[in-house]
C-alpha atoms as a PDB file:
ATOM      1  CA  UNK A   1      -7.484 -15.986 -10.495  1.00  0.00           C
ATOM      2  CA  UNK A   2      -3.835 -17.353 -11.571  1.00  0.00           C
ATOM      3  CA  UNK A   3      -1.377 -14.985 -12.196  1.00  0.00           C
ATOM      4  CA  UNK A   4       1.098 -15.155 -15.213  1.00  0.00           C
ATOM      5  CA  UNK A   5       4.476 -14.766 -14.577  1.00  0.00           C
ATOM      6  CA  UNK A   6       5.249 -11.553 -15.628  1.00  0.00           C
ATOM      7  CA  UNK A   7       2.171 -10.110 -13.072  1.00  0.00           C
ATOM      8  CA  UNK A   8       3.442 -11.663 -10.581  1.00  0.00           C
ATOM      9  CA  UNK A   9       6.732  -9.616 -11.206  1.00  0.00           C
ATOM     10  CA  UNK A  10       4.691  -6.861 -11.305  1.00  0.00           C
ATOM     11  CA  UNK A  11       3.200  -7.208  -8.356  1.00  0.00           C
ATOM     12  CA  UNK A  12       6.272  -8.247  -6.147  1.00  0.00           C
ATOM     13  CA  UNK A  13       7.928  -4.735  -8.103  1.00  0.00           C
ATOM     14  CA  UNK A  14       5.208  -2.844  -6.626  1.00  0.00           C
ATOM     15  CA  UNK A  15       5.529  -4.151  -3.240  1.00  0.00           C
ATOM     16  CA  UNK A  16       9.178  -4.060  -3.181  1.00  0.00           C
ATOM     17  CA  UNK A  17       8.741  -0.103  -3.569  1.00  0.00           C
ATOM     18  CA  UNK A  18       6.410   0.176  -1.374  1.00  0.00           C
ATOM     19  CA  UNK A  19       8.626  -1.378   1.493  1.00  0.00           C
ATOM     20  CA  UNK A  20      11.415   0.866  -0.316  1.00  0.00           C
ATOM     21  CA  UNK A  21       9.745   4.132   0.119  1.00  0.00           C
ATOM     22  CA  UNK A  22       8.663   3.523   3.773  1.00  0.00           C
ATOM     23  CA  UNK A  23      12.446   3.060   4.546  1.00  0.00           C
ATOM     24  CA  UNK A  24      14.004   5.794   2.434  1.00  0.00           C
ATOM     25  CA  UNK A  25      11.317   8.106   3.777  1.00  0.00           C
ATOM     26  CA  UNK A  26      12.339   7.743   7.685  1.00  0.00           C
ATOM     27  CA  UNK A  27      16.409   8.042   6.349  1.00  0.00           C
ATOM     28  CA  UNK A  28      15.382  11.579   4.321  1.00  0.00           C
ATOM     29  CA  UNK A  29      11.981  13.257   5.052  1.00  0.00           C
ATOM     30  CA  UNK A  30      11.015  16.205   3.325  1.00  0.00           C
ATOM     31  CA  UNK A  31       8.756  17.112   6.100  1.00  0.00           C
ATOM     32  CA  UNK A  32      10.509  15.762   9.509  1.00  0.00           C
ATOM     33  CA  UNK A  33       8.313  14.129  12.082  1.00  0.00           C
ATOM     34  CA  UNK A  34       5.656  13.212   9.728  1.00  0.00           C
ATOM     35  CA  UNK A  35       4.332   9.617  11.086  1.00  0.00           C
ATOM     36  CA  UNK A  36       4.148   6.001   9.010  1.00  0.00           C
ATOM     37  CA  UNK A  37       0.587   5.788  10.002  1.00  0.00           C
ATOM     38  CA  UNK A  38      -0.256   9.079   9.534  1.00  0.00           C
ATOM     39  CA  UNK A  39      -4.008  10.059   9.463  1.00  0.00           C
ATOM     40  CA  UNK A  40      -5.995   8.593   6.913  1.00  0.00           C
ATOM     41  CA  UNK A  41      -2.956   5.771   6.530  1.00  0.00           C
ATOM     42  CA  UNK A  42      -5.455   2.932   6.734  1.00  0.00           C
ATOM     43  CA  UNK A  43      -8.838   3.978   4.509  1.00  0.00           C
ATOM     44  CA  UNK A  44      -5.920   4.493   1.629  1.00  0.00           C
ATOM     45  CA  UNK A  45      -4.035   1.222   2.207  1.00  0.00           C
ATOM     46  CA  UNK A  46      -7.402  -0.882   2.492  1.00  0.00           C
ATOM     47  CA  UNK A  47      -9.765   0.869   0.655  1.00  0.00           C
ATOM     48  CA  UNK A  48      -8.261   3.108  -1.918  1.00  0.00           C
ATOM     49  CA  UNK A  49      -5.611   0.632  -2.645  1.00  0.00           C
ATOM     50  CA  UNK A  50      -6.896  -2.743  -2.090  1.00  0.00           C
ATOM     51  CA  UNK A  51     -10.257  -2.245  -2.271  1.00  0.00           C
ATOM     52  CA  UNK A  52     -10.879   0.095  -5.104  1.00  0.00           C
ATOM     53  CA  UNK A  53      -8.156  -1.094  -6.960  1.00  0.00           C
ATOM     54  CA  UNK A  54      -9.437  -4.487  -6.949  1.00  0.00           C
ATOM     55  CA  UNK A  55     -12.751  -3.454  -7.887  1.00  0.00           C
ATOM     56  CA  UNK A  56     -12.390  -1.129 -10.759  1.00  0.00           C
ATOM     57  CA  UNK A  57      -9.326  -3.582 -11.995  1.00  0.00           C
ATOM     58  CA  UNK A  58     -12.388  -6.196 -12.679  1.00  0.00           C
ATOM     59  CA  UNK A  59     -14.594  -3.666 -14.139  1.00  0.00           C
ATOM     60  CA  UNK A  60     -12.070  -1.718 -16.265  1.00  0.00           C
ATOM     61  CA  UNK A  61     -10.895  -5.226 -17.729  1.00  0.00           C
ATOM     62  CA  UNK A  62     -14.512  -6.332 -19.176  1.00  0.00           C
ATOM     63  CA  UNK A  63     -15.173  -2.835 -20.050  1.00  0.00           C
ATOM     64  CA  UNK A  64     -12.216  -3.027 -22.615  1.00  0.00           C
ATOM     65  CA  UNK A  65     -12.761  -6.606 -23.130  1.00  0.00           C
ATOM     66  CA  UNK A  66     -16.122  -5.598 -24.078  1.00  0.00           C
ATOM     67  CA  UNK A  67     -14.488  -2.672 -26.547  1.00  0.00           C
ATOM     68  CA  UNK A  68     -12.682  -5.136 -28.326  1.00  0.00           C
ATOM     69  CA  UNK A  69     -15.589  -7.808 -29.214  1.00  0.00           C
ATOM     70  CA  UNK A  70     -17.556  -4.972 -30.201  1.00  0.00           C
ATOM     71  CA  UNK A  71     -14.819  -3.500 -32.888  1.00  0.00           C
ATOM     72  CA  UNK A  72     -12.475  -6.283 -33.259  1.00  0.00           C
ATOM     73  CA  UNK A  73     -10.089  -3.564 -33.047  1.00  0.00           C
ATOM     74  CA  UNK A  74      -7.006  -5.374 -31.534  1.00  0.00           C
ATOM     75  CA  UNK A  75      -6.762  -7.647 -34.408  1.00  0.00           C
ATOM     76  CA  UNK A  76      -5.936  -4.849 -36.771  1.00  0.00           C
ATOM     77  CA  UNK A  77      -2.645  -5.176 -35.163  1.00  0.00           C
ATOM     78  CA  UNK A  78      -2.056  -1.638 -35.479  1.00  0.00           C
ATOM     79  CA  UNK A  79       1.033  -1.801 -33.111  1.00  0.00           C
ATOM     80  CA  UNK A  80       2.081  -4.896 -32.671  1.00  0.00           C
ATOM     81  CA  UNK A  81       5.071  -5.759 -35.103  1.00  0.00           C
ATOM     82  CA  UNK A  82       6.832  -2.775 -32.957  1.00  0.00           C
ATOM     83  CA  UNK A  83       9.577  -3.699 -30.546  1.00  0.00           C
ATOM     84  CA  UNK A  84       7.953  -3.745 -26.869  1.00  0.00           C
ATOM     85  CA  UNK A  85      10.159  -1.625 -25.577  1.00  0.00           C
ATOM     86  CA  UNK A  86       9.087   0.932 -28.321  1.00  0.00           C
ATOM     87  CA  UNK A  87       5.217   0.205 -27.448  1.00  0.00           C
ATOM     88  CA  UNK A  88       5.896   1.041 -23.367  1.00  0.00           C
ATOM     89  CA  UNK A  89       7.283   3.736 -24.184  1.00  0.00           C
ATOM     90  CA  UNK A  90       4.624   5.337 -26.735  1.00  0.00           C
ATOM     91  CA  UNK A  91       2.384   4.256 -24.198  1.00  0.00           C
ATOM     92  CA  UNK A  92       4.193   5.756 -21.581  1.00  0.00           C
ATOM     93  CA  UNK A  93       4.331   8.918 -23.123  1.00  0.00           C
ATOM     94  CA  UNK A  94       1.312   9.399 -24.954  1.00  0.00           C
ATOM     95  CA  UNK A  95      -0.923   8.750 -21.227  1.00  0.00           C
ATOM     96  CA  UNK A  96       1.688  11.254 -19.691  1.00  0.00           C
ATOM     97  CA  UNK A  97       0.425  13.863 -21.973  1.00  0.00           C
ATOM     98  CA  UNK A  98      -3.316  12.856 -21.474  1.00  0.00           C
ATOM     99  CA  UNK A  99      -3.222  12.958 -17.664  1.00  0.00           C
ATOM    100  CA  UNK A 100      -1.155  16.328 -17.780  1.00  0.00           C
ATOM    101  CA  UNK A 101      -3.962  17.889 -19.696  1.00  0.00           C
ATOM    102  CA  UNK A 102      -6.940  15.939 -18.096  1.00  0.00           C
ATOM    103  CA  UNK A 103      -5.515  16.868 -14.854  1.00  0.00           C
ATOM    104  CA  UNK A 104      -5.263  20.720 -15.363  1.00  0.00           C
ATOM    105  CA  UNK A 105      -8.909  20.080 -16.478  1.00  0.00           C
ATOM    106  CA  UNK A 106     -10.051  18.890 -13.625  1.00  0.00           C
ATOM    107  CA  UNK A 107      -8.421  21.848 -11.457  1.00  0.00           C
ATOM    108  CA  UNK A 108      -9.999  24.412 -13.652  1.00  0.00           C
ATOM    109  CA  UNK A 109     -13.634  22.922 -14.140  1.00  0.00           C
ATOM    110  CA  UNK A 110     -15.584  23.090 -10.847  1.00  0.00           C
ATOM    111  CA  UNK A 111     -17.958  19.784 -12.005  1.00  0.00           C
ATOM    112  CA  UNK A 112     -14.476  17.801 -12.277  1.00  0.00           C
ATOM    113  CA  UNK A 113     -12.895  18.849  -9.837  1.00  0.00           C
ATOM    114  CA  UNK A 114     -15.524  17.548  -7.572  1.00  0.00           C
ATOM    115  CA  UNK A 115     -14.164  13.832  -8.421  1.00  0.00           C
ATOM    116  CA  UNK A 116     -10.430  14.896  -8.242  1.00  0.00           C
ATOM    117  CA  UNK A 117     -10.876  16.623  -4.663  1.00  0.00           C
ATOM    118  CA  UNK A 118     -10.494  13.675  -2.967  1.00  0.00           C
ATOM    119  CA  UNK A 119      -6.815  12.995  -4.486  1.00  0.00           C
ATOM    120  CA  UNK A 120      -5.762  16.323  -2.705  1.00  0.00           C
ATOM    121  CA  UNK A 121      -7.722  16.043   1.051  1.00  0.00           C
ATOM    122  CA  UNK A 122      -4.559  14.303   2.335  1.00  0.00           C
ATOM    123  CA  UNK A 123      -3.383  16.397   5.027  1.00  0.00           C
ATOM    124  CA  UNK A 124       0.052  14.430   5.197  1.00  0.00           C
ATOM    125  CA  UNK A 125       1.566  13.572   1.551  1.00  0.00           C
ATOM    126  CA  UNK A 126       3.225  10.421   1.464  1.00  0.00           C
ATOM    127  CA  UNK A 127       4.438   7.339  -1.004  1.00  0.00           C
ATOM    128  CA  UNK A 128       0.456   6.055  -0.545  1.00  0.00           C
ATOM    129  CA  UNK A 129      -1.623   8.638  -0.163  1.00  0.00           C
ATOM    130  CA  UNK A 130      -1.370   9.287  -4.424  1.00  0.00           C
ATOM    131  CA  UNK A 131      -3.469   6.331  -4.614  1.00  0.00           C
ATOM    132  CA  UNK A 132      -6.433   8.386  -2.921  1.00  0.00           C
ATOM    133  CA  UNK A 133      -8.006   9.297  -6.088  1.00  0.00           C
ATOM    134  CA  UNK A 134     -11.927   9.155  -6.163  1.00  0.00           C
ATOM    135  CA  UNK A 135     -13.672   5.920  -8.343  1.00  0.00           C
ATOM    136  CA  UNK A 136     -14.967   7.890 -11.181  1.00  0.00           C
ATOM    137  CA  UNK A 137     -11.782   9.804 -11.256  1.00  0.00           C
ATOM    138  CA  UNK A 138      -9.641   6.307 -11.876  1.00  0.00           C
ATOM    139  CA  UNK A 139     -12.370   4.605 -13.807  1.00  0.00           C
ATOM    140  CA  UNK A 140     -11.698   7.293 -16.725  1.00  0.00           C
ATOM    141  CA  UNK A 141      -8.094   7.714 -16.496  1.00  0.00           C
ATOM    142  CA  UNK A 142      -7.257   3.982 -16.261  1.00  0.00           C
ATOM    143  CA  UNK A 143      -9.234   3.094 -19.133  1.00  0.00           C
ATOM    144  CA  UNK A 144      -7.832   5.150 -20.975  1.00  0.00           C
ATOM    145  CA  UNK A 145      -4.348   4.145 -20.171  1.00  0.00           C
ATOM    146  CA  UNK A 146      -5.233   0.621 -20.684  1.00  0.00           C
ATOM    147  CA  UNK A 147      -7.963   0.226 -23.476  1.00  0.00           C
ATOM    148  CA  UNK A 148      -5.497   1.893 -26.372  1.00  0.00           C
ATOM    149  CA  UNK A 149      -2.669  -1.139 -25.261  1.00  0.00           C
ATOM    150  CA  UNK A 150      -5.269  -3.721 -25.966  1.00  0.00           C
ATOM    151  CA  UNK A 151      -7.169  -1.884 -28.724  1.00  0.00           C
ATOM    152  CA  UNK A 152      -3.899  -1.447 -30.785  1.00  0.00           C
ATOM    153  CA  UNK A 153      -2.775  -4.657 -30.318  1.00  0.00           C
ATOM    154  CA  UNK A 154       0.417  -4.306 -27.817  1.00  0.00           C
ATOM    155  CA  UNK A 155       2.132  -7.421 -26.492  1.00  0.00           C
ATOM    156  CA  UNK A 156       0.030  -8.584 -23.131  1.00  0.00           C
ATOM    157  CA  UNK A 157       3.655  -7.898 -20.681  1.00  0.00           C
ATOM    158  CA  UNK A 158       3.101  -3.911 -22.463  1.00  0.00           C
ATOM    159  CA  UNK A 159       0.028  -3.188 -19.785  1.00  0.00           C
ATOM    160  CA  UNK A 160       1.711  -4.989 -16.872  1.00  0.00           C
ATOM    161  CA  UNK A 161       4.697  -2.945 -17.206  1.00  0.00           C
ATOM    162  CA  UNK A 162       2.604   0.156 -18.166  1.00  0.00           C
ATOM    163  CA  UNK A 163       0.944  -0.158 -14.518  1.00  0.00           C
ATOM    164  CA  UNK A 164       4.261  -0.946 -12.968  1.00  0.00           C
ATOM    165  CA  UNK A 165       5.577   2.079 -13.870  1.00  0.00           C
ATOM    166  CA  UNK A 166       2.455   4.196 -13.158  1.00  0.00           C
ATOM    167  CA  UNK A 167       2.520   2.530  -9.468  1.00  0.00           C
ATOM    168  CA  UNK A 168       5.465   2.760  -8.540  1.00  0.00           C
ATOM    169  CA  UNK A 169       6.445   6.704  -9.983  1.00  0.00           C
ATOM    170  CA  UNK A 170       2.747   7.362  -8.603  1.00  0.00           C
ATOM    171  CA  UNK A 171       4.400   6.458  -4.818  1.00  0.00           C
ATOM    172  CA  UNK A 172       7.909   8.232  -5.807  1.00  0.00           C
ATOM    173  CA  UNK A 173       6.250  11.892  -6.828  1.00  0.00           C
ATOM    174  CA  UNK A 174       4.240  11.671  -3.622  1.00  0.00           C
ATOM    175  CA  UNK A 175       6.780  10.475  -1.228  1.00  0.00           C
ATOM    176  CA  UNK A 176       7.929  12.469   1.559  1.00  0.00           C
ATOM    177  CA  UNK A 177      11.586  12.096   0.256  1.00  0.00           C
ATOM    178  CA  UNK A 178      14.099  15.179   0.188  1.00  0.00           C
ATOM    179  CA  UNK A 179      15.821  14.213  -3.505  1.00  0.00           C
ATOM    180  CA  UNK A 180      16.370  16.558  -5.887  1.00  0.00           C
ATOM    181  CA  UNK A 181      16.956  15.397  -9.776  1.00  0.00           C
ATOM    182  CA  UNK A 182      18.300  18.920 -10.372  1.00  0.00           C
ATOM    183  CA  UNK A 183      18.633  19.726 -14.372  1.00  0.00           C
ATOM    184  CA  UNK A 184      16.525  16.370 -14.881  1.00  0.00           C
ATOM    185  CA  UNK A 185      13.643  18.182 -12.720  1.00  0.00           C
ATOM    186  CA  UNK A 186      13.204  19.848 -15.984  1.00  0.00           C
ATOM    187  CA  UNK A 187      12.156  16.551 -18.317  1.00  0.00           C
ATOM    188  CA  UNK A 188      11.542  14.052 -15.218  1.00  0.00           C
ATOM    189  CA  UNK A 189       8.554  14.514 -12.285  1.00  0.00           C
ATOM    190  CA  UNK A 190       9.554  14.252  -8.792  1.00  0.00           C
ATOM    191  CA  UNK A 191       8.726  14.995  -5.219  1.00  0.00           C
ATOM    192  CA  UNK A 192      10.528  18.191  -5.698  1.00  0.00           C
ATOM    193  CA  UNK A 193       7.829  19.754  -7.913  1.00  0.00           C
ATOM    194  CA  UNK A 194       5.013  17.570  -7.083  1.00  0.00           C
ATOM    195  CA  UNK A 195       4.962  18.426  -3.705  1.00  0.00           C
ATOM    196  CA  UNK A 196       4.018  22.075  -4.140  1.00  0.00           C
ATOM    197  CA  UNK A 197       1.352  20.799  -6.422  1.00  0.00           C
ATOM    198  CA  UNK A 198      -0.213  19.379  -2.981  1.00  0.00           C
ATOM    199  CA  UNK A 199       0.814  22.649  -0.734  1.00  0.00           C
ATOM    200  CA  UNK A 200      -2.019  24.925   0.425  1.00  0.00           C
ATOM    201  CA  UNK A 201       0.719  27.697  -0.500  1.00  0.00           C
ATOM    202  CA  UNK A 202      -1.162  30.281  -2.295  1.00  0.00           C
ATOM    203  CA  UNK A 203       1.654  30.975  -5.164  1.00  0.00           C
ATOM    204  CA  UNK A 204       1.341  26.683  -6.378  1.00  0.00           C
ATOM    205  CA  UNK A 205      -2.051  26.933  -6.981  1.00  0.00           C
ATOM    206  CA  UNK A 206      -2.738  25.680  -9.814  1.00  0.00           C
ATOM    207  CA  UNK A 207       0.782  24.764 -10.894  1.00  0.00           C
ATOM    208  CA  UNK A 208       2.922  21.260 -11.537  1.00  0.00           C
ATOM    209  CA  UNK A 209      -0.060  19.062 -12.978  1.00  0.00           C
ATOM    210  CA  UNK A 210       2.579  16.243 -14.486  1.00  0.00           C
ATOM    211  CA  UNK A 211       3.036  13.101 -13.203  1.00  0.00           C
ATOM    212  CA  UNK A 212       5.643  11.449 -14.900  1.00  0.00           C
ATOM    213  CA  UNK A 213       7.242  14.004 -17.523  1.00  0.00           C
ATOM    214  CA  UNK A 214       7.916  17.330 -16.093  1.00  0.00           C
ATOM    215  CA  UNK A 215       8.087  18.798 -19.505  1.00  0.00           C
ATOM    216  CA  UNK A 216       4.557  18.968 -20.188  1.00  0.00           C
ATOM    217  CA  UNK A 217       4.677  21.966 -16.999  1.00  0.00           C
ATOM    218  CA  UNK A 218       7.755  23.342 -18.455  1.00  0.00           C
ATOM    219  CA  UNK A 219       6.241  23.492 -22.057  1.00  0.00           C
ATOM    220  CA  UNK A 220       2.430  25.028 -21.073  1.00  0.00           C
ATOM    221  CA  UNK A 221       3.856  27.177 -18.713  1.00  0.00           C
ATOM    222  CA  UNK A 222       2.253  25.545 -15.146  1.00  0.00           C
ATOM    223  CA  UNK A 223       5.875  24.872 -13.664  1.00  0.00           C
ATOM    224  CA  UNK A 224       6.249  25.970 -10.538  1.00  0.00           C
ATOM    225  CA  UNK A 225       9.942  25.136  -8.804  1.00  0.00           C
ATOM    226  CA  UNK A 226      11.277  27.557  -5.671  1.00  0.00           C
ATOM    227  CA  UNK A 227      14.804  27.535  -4.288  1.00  0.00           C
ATOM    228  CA  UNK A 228      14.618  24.416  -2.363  1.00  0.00           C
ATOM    229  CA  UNK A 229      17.250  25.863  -0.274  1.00  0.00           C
ATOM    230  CA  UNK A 230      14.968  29.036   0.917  1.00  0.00           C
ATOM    231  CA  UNK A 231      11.537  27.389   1.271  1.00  0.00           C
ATOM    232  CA  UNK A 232       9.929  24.004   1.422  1.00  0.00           C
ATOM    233  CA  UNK A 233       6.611  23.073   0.770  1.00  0.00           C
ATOM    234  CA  UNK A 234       4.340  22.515   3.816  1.00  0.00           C
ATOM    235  CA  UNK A 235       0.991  22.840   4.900  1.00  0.00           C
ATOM    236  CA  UNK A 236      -0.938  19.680   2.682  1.00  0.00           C
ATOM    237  CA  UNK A 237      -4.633  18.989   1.750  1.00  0.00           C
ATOM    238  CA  UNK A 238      -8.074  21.167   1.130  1.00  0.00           C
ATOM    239  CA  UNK A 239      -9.065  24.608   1.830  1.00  0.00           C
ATOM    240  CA  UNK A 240     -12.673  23.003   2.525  1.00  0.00           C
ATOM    241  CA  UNK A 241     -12.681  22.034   6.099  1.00  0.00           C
ATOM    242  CA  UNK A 242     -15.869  20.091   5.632  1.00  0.00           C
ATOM    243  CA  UNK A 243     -14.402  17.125   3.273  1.00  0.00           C
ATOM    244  CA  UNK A 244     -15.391  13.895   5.343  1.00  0.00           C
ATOM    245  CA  UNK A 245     -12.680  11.065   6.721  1.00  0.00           C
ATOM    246  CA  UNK A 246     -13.871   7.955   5.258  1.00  0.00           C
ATOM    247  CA  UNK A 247     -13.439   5.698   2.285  1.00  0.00           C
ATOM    248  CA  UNK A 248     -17.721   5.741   1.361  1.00  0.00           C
ATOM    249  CA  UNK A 249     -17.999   9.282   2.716  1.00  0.00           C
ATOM    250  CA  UNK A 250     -15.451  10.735   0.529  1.00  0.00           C
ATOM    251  CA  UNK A 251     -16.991   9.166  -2.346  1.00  0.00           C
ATOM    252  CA  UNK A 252     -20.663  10.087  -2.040  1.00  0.00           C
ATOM    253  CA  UNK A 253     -19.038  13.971  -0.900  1.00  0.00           C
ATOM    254  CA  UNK A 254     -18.772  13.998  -5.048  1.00  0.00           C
ATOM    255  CA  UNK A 255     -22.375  14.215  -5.241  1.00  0.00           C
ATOM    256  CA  UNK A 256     -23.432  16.981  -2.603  1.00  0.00           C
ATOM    257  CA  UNK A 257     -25.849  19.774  -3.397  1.00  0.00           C
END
């Protein structure tokens, strides 16, 4: 499989950050002493991220390919005479509002939540453990991130950047990075808030579902932001002491009785 130029950007961007937020997180830790191989470190890198990602890349890309013979749909055009930059961001932001809501979802209804439990059984949050996300869980979101860009007729460098962006703010709101965006907390995500949406502390339950726009929390009411100066978050993962360690495990643990 040959890569165009512009994925191969993308992919050199995403490994750049990655290499990036190892560094940054050993300069300025949010929670100090926490380990680069920390437990679970490998069955994310090789499974969840290589692995699955790999996998559900193939089948997510004939599943819209599919889409589009069956309704011709991308050759209505419907969005391509826009400016690219325009299309990322509509793209951007309309997904952002998706996942915000699709997210609080899953929290609240106990059948999804069986497929997002997985995202949150990292005991130590770092820049890769935000990629643990159970298969069903990533096979619904990503196609519908990526089957509207195609559908609509966006420029082909639209869903590369679109999955830039969601990479590489997916390892920056999970980092274990002290940075604060202050009054931009209020429009942007960041570790600051995400964090807590991770903690086992009683009072963030349920709170800071965003990813990438903070306002969504701020609008619906879900934000949840403590003097950073009185009390960090700590304390990571589920209240269920019986979720299993392992990629196949943790997928199957979906299904129990």
């Amino acid at each position: 499989m040959r890569l165009t130029a512009i994925e191969a950007a993308g992919f050199a961007l995403c490994a750049a950050a990655a290499f990036f937020f190892v560094w940054i997180e050993r300069r300025k830790p949010y929670n100090a002493g926490q380990r680069v191989f920390r437990p679970g470190f490998f069955t994310d890198l090789v499974w969840y991220n290589f692995f699955q990602n790999f996998v559900l890349g193939l089948a997510i890309a004939e599943g819209i390919r599919w889409l589009d013979r069956s309704t011709g749909a991308s050759r209505l055009g419907l969005v391509t005479g826009w400016p690219v930059a325009l299309q990322l961001a509509f793209f951007v932001v309309t997904h952002d509002f998706y996942i915000y809501g699709m997210h609080r979802w899953m929290h609240r209804s106990p059948v999804l939540w069986r497929i997002h439990e997985a995202h949150h059984s990292a005991v130590e949050v770092d820049w890769l453990s935000g990629v643990r996300s159970h298969a069903l869980e990533i096979l619904l979101n990503q196609t519908v991130e990526f089957a509207p860009i195609v559908l609509l007729g966006a420029a082909p460098e639209v869903a590369v950047w679109k999955g830039v962006i969601s990479a590489v703010w997916g390892m920056f709101i999970h980092s274990n990075l002290d940075v604060r965006l202050g009054p931009l907390q209020r429009v942007f995500n960041g570790p600051e808030m995400h964090r807590w949406h991770h903690a086992l502390a009683a009072e963030a339950s349920g709170r800071n579902f965003a990813t990438k726009l903070a306002i969504w929390d701020w609008i619906f009411g879900s934000a949840y932001l403590p003097d950073p100066r009185r009390r960090k978050a700590s304390g990571y993962g589920l209240s269920d002491p019986g979720f299993p360690e392992g990629y196949f495990r943790q997928q199957i643990w979906a299904f129990r009785r």
